[in-house]
Protein backbone atom coordinates (compact mmCIF):
# COMPACT_ATOMS: atom_id res chain seq x y z
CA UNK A 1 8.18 9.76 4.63
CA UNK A 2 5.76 8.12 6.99
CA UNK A 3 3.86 4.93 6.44
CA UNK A 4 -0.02 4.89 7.03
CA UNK A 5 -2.00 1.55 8.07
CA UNK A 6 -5.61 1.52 7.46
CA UNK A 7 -7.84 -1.51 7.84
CA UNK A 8 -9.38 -1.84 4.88
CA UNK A 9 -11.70 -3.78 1.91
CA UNK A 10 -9.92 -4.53 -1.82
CA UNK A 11 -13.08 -3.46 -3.71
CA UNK A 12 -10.97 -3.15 -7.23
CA UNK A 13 -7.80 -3.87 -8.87
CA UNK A 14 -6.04 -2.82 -12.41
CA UNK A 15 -3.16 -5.38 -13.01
CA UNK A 16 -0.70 -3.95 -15.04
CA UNK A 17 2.76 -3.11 -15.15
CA UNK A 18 1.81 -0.69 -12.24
CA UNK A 19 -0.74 -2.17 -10.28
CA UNK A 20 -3.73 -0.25 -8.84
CA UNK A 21 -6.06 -0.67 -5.94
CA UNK A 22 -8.85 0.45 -4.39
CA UNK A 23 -9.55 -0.24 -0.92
CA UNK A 24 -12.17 1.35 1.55
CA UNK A 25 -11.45 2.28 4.48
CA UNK A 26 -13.81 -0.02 7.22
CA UNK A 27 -16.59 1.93 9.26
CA UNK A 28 -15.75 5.02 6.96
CA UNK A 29 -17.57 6.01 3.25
CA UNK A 30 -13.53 6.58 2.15
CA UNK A 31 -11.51 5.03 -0.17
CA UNK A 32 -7.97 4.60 -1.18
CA UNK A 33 -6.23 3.80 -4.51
CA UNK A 34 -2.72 3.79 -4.34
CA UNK A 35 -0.19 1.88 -6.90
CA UNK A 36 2.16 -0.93 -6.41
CA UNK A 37 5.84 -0.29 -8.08
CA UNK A 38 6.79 -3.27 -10.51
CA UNK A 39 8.55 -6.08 -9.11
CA UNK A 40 7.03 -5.50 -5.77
CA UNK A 41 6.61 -8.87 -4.02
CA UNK A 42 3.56 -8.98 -1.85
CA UNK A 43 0.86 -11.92 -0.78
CA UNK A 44 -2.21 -12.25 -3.10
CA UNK A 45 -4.78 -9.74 -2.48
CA UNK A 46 -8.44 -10.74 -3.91
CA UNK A 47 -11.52 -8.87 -4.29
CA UNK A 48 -13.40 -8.79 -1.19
CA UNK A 49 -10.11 -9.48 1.17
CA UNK A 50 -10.12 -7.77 4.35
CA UNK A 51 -7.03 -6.54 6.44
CA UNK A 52 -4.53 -4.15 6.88
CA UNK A 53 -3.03 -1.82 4.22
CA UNK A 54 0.46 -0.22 4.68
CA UNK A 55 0.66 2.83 2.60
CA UNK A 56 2.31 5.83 1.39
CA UNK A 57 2.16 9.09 0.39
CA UNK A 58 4.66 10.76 -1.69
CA UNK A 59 4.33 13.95 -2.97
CA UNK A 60 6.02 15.62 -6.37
CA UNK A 61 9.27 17.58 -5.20
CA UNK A 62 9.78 15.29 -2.33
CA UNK A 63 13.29 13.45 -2.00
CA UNK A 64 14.37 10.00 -1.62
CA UNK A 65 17.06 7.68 -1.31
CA UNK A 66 17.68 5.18 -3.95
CA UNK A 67 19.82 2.30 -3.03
CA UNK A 68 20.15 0.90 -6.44
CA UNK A 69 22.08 4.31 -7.43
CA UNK A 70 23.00 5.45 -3.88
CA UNK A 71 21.98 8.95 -4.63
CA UNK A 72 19.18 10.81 -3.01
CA UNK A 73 16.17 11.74 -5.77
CA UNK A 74 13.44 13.37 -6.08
CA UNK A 75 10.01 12.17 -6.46
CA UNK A 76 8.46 13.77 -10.81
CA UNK A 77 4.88 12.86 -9.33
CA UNK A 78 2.52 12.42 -6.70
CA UNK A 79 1.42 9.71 -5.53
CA UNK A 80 -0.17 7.13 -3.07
CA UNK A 81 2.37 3.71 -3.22
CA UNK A 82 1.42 0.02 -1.85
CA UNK A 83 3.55 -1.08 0.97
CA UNK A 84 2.03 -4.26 2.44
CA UNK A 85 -1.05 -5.56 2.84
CA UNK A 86 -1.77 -7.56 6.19
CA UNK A 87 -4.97 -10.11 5.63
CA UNK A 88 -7.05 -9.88 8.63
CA UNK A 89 -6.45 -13.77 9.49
CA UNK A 90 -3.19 -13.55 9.86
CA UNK A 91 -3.32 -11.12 13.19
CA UNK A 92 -3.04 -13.80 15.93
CA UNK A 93 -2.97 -13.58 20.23
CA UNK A 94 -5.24 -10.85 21.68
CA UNK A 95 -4.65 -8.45 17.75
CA UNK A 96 -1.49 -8.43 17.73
CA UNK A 97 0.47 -8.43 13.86
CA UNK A 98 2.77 -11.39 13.78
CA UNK A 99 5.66 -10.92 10.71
């Protein structure tokens, strides 16, 4: 699987056991909406927040490892899954991402 970073607007979220977002993508008439997994720890994201969104997309038949069961699985759905979400003020010295 291969991440994908967009800079992006939060223009909607459904809280929930899975959590949903929509972002759009800046300079572009595109969107996003892509889940976050339960218990995934993340910085608040508000309505309106601009930054960078760290993405994924996983398709039905795909396979993963799990390190919970240390067996490789495969994915029942497809999907578009939250990674990380980079506000815009925290890129510091000449746009550079500082973790």
């Amino acid at each position: 699987m291969v991440n994908n970073i967009k800079e992006v607007k939060l223009l909607a979220i459904r809280e929930g056991v899975y959590t949903c977002y929509v972002f759009q993508i800046l300079n572009k008439d595109e969107y996003i909406m892509c889940t976050k997994l339960p218990n995934w720890q993340v910085p608040t994201i508000n309505i309106g927040d601009i930054g960078y969104l760290d993405y994924q997309i996983v398709k039905a038949g795909d396979e993963y490892f799990d390190p919970k069961t240390e067996k490789h699985m495969t994915y029942l759905y497809s999907n578009i899954y939250f990674i990380n979400f980079i506000h815009k003020n925290e890129i510091l010295n000449n746009n550079e991402i500082i973790l």
